[in-house]
Protein backbone atom coordinates (compact mmCIF):
# COMPACT_ATOMS: atom_id res chain seq x y z
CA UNK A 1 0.00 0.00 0.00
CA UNK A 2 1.13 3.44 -1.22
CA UNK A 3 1.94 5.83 1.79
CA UNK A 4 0.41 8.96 2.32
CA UNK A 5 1.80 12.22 3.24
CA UNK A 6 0.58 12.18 6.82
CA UNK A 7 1.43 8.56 6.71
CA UNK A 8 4.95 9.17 6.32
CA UNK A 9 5.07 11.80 9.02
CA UNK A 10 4.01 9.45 11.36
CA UNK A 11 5.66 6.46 10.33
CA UNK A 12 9.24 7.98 9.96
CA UNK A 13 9.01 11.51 11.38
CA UNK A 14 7.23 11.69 14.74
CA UNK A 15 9.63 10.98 17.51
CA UNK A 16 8.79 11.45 21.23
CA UNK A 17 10.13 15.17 21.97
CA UNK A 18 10.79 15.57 26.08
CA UNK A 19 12.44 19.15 26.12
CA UNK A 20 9.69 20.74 23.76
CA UNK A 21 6.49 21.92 25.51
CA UNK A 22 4.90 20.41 21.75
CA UNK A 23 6.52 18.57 19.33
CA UNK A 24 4.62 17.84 15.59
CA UNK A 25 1.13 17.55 15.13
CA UNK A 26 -0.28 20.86 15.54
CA UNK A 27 0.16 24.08 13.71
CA UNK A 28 3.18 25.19 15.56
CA UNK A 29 5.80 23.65 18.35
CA UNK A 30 5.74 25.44 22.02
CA UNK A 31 9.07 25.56 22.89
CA UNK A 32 10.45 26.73 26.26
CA UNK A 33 13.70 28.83 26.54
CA UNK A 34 15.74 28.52 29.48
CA UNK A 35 15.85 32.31 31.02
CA UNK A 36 18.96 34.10 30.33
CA UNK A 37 19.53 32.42 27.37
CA UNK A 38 18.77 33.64 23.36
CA UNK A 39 17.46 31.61 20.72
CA UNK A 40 20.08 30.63 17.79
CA UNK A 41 18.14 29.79 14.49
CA UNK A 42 19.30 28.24 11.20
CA UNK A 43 18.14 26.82 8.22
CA UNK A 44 20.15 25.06 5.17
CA UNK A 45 18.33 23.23 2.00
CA UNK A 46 19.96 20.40 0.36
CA UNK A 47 19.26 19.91 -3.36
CA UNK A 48 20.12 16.41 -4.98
CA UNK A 49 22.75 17.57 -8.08
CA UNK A 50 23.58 20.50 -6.47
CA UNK A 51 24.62 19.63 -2.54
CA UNK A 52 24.96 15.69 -2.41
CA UNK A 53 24.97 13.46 -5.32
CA UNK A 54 21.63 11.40 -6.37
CA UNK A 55 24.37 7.50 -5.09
CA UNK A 56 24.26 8.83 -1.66
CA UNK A 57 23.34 6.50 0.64
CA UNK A 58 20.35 7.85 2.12
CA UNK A 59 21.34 7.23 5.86
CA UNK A 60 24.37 9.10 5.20
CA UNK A 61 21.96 11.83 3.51
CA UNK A 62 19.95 12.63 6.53
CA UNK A 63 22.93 12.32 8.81
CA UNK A 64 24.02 15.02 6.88
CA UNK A 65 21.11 16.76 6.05
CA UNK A 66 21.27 17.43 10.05
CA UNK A 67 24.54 18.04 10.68
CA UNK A 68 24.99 21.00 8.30
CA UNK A 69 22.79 22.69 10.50
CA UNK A 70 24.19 21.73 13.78
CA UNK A 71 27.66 22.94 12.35
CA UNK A 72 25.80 26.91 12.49
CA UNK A 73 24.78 26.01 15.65
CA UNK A 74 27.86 25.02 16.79
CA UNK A 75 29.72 28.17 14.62
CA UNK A 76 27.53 30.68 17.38
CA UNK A 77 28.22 28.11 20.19
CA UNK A 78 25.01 27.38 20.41
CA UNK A 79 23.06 24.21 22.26
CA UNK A 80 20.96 22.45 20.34
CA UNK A 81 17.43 22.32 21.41
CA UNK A 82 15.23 21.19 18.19
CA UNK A 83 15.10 21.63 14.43
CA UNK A 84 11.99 21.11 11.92
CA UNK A 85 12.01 19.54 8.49
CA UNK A 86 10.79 20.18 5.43
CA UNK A 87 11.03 16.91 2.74
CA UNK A 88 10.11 17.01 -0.86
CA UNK A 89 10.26 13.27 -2.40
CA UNK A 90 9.55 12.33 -6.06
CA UNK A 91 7.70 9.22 -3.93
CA UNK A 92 7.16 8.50 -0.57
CA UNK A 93 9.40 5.27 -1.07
CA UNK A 94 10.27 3.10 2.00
CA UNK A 95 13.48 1.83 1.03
CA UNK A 96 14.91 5.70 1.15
CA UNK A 97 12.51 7.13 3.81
CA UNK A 98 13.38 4.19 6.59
CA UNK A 99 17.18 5.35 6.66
CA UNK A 100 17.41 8.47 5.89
CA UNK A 101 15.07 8.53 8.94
CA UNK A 102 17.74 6.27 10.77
CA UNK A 103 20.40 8.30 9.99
CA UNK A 104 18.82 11.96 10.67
CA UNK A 105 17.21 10.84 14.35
CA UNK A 106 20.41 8.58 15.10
CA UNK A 107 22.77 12.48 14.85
CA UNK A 108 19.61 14.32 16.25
CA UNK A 109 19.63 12.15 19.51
CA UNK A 110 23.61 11.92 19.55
CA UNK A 111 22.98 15.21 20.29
CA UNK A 112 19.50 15.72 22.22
CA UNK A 113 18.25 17.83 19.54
CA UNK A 114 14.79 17.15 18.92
CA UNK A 115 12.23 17.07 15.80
CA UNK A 116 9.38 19.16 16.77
CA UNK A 117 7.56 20.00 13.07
CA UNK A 118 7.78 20.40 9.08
CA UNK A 119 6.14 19.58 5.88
CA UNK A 120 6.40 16.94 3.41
CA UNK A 121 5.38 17.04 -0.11
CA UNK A 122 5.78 15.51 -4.06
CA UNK A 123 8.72 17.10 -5.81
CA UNK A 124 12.42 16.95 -6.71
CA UNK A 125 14.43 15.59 -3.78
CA UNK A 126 15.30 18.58 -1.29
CA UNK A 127 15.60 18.51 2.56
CA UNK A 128 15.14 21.86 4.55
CA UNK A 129 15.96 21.70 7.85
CA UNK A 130 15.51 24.67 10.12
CA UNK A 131 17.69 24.20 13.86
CA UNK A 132 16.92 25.85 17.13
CA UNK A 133 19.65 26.35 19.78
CA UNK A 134 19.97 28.16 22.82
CA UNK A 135 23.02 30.44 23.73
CA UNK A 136 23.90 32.50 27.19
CA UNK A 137 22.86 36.18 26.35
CA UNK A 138 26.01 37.78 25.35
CA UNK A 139 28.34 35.20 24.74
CA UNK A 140 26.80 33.80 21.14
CA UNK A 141 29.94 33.72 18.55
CA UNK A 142 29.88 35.56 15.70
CA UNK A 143 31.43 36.95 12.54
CA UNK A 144 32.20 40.37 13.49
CA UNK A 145 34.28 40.75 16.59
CA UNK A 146 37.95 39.49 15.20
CA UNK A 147 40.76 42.04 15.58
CA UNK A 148 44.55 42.88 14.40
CA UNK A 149 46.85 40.64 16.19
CA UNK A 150 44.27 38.21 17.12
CA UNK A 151 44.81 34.19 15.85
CA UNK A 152 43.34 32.46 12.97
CA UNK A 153 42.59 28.72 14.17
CA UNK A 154 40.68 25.74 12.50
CA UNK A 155 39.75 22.40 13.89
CA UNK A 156 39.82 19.30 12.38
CA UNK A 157 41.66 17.92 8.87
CA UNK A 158 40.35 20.18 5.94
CA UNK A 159 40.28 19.57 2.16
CA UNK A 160 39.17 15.56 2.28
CA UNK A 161 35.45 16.03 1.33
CA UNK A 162 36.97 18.25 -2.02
CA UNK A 163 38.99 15.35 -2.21
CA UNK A 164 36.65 12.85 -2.66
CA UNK A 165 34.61 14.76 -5.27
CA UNK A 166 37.54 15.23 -7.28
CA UNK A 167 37.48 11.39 -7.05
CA UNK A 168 34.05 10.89 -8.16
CA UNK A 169 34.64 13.45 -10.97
CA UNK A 170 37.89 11.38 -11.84
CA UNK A 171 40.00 13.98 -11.12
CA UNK A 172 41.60 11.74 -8.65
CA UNK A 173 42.44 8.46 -7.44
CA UNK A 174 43.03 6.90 -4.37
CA UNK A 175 43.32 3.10 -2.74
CA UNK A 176 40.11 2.11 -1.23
CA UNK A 177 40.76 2.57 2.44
CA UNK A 178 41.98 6.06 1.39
CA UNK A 179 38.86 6.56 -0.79
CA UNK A 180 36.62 5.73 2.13
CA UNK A 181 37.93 8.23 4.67
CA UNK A 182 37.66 11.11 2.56
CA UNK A 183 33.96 9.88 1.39
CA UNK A 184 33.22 9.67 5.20
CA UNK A 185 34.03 13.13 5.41
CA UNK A 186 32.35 13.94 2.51
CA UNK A 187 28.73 12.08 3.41
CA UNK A 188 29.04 12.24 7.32
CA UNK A 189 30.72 15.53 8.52
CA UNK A 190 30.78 16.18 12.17
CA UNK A 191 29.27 19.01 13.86
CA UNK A 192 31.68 20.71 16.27
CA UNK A 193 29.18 21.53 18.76
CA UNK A 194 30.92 21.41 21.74
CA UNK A 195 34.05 22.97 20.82
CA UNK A 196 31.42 25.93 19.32
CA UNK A 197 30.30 25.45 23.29
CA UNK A 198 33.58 25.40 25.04
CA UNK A 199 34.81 28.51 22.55
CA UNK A 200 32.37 31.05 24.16
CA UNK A 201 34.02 33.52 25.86
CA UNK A 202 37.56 32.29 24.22
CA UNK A 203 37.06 33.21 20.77
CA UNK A 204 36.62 36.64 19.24
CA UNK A 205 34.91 35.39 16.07
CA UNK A 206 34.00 32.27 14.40
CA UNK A 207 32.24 30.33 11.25
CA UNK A 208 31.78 27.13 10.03
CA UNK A 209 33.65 26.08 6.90
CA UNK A 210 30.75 25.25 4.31
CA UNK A 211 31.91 27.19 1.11
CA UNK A 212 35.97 26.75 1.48
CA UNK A 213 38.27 28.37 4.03
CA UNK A 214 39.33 31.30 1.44
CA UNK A 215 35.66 32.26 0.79
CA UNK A 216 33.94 31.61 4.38
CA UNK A 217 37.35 33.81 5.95
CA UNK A 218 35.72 36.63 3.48
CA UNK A 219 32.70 36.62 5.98
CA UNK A 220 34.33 37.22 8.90
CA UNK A 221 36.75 39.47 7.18
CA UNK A 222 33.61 41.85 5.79
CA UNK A 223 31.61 41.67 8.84
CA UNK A 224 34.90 42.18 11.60
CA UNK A 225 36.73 45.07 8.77
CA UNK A 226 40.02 43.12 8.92
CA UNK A 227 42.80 41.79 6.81
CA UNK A 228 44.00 37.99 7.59
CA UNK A 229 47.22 36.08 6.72
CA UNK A 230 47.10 32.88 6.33
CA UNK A 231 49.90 29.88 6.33
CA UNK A 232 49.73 27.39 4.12
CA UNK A 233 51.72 24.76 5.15
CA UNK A 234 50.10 24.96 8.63
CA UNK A 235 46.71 23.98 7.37
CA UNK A 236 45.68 20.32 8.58
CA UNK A 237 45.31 18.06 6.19
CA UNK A 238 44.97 13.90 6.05
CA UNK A 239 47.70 12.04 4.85
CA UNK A 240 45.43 10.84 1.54
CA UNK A 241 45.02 14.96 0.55
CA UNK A 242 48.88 14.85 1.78
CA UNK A 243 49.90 12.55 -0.80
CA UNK A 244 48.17 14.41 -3.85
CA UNK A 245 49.83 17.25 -6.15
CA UNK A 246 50.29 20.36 -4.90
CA UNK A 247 47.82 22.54 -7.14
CA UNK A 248 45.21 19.92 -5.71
CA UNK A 249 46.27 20.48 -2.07
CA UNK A 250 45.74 23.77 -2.97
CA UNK A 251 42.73 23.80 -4.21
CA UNK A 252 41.15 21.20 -1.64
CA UNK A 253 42.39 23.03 1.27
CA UNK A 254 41.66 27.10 0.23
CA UNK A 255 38.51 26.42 -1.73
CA UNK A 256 37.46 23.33 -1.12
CA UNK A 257 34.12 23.42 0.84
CA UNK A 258 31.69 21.15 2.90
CA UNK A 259 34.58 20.77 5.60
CA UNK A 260 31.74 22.00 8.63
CA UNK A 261 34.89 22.72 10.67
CA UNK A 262 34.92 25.45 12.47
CA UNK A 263 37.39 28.46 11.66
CA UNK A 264 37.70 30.99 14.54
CA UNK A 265 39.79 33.65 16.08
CA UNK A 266 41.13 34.53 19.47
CA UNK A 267 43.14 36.95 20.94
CA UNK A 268 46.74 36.26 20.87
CA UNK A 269 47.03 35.43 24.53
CA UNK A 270 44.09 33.09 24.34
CA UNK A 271 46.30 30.46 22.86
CA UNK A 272 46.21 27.86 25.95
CA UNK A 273 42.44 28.41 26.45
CA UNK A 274 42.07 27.49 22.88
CA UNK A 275 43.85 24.64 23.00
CA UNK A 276 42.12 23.69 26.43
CA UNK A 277 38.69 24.16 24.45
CA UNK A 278 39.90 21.62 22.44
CA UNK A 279 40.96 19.04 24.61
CA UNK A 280 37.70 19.79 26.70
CA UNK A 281 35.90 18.52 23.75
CA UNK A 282 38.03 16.15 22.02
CA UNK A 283 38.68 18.08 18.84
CA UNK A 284 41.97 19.00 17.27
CA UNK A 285 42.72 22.65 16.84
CA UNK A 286 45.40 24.02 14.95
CA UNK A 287 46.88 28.01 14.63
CA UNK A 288 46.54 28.78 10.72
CA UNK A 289 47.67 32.39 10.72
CA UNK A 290 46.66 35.73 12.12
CA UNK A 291 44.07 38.67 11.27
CA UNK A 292 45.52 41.88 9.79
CA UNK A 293 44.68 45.89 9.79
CA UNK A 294 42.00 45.85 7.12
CA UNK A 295 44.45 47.52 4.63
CA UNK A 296 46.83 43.85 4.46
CA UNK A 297 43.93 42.69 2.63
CA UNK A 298 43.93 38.63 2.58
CA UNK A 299 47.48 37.12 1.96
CA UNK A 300 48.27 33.41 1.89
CA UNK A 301 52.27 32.64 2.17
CA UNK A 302 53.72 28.95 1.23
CA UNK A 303 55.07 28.78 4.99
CA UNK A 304 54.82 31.58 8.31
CA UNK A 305 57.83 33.20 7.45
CA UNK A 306 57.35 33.59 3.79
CA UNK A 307 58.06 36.81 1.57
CA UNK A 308 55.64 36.29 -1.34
CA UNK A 309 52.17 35.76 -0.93
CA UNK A 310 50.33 33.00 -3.46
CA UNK A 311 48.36 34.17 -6.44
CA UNK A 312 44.80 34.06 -5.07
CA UNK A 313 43.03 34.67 -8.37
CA UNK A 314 42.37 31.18 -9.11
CA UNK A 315 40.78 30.35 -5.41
CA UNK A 316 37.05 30.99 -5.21
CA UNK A 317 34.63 29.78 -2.23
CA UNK A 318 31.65 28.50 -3.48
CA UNK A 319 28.51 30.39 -4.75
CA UNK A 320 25.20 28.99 -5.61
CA UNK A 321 24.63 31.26 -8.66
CA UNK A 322 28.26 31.68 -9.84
CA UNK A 323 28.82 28.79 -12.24
C-alpha cells in the first residue's frame, strides 16, 4: 500500500520530543527557553545535483542533512534544542525514507536535539531543515568581533570532502581505504558543537567552513573590517590529501568546501584556552595564521615566514549562482 503524506510523518518523522512543551502535530511547536539564554536559528536546504549526489546512501543523507545545520549552531556556540524539516520526495518510497530517517534521528539524539515539526510534499528531492539552539545572552559567537593581532585557528583535517569529489569526478584516485575516509568526510561531517560550546568567551569570532576556508574567511573578514594572513603549510590536512599534487592540495584546502569545521579567532594570549577548548571537547585545533589591519587585505604565504604571498586569483569559495 502506497503511503500517504501524513502517513509518512508518522511512520518515519514523529519521535517522542521531552524538552519541547509540543513537538509535531499541531500548527506550531511550544518551545520553552531557558531564562537568560537567546534563541540561535538556522536553516540550510539540500538539493540532490547540487549539494549531495543522487548515489548517496540515504542514511548518510539525513545524517548530513542534520549536521549541516548543527555545524551553524555550533559556529555561534550554540546548544541544540530542536530543528523542523521540510522533505520534498519524487515518492514517498520506504526503502529511502526508513534510513534516511535512521540516519537523521540517530545524529539528532547523539545530540539531544529534537524534531518538533515540518512539511512533506511531491517534488524533486530537497531537505530543509531549520535548527533551534539556545546560547547564554552575550556570549553567542559571531562573525564580526575578530581584531589585528588576534589568531586564525581551524579544527579538524580540511580539504578531504573536495577530495573525494575530485574522485568521483575522476579527477583523482586513491586506494580504497583512502577513498573511504575522505567519502566519510564527505557524506558524514561532524558538527563541532561542543568545541562551538567550550569557545564562548575564548574566541573573538567564528564560522563554520561550508563554502571553502578562502571564501567563508571573506565573511568574517567583511563583517569584523580586517585583513587575515594565512599559512599554508600549517593547514591540517589527512595524509590521503597529503599525498596528492600540490595545485590539488591547494585547491582542496583554500577552496574546497563542505569541511563543517569550524574556523575561529582569538586573541593572541588566548592560545592555551584554545587549546584547552579543544581538549575539553576532544577536537583538534590548529593556529593557521593571524588577522591583519584591514588595509593587508587577505594574503596566503607557502610557509609563516614567507616573503611572497600565493596568487589568489584562481581560489574561489563556493557560490550557488556563480557557475
Amino acid at each position: 500500500m502506497a503511503l500517504g503524506e501524513f502517513d509518512l510523518i508518522e511512520k518515519y518523522f514523529r519521535p517522542p520530543v521531552q524538552r519541547a512543551a509540543l513537538g509535531g502535530g499541531d500548527d506550531c511547536a511550544l518551545l520553552v527557553p531557558t531564562p537568560g539564554m537567546q534563541l540561535a536559528v538556522s536553516t540550510d536546504l539540500l538539493v540532490e545535483g547540487r549539494h549531495f549526489l543522487s548515489t548517496v546512501a540515504p542514511d548518510r543523507l539525513g545524517h548530513k542533512a542534520l549536521a549541516v545545520n548543527l555545524s551553524d549552531l555550533a559556529a555561534c556556540g550554540a546548544e541544540p534544542l530542536a530543528f523542523t524539516l521540510a522533505l520534498s520526495l519524487p515518492r514517498a518510497d520506504a526503502a529511502f525514507l526508513a534510513p534516511f530517517a535512521s540516519g537523521l534521528l540517530a545524529l539528532a539524539e547523539q545530540h539531544e536535539i529534537e524534531l518538533v515539526g515540518g512539511d512533506t510534499t511531491a517534488g524533486p528531492l530537497t531537505i530543509g531543515i531549520t535548527v533551534i539552539g539556545e546560547v547564554p545572552e552575550g556570549l553567542a559567537l559571531l562573525r564580526s568581533g575578530a581584531a589585528p593581532g588576534d589568531e586564525l585557528w581551524v579544527s579538524g583535517c580540511l580539504g578531504d570532502a573536495r577530495l573525494a569529489l575530485e574522485v568521483f569526478r575522476g579527477h583523482a584516485e586513491l586506494p580504497g581505504d583512502a577513498f573511504s575516509a575522505v567519502r566519510e568526510a564527505m557524506e558524514r561531517p561532524q558538527p563541532r558543537v561542543a568545541l562551538g560550546q567550550a569557545l564562548r568567551g575564548v574566541a573573538s569570532a567564528a564560522i563554520d567552513l561550508s563554502d571553502g576556508l578562502l571564501g567563508d574567511l571573506g565573511h568574517i573578514r567583511r563583517r569584523s573590517g580586517v585583513g587575515a594572513t594565512v599559512w599554508l603549510d600549517a593547514l591540517p590536512r589527512s595524509a590521503a590529501l597529503a599525498a596528492q599534487p600540490q595545485a590539488l592540495q591547494r585547491e582542496c584546502l583554500l577552496a574546497g568546501g563542505d569541511d563543517y569545521e569550524l574556523l575561529f579567532t582569538a586573541p593572541a594570549g588566548a592560545a592555551d584556552a584554545v587549546r584547552a577548548a579543544g581538549l575539553a571537547s576532544g577536537t583538534p585545533v590548529t593556529r593557521i595564521g593571524r588577522i591583519e589591519p584591514l588595509a593587508i587585505g587577505l594574503k596566503v604565504f607557502a610557509e609563516a615566514h614567507g616573503r611572497e604571498p600565493l596568487d589568489l586569483s584562481a581560489f574561489a569559495g563556493f557560490d550557488h549562482f556563480k557557475p
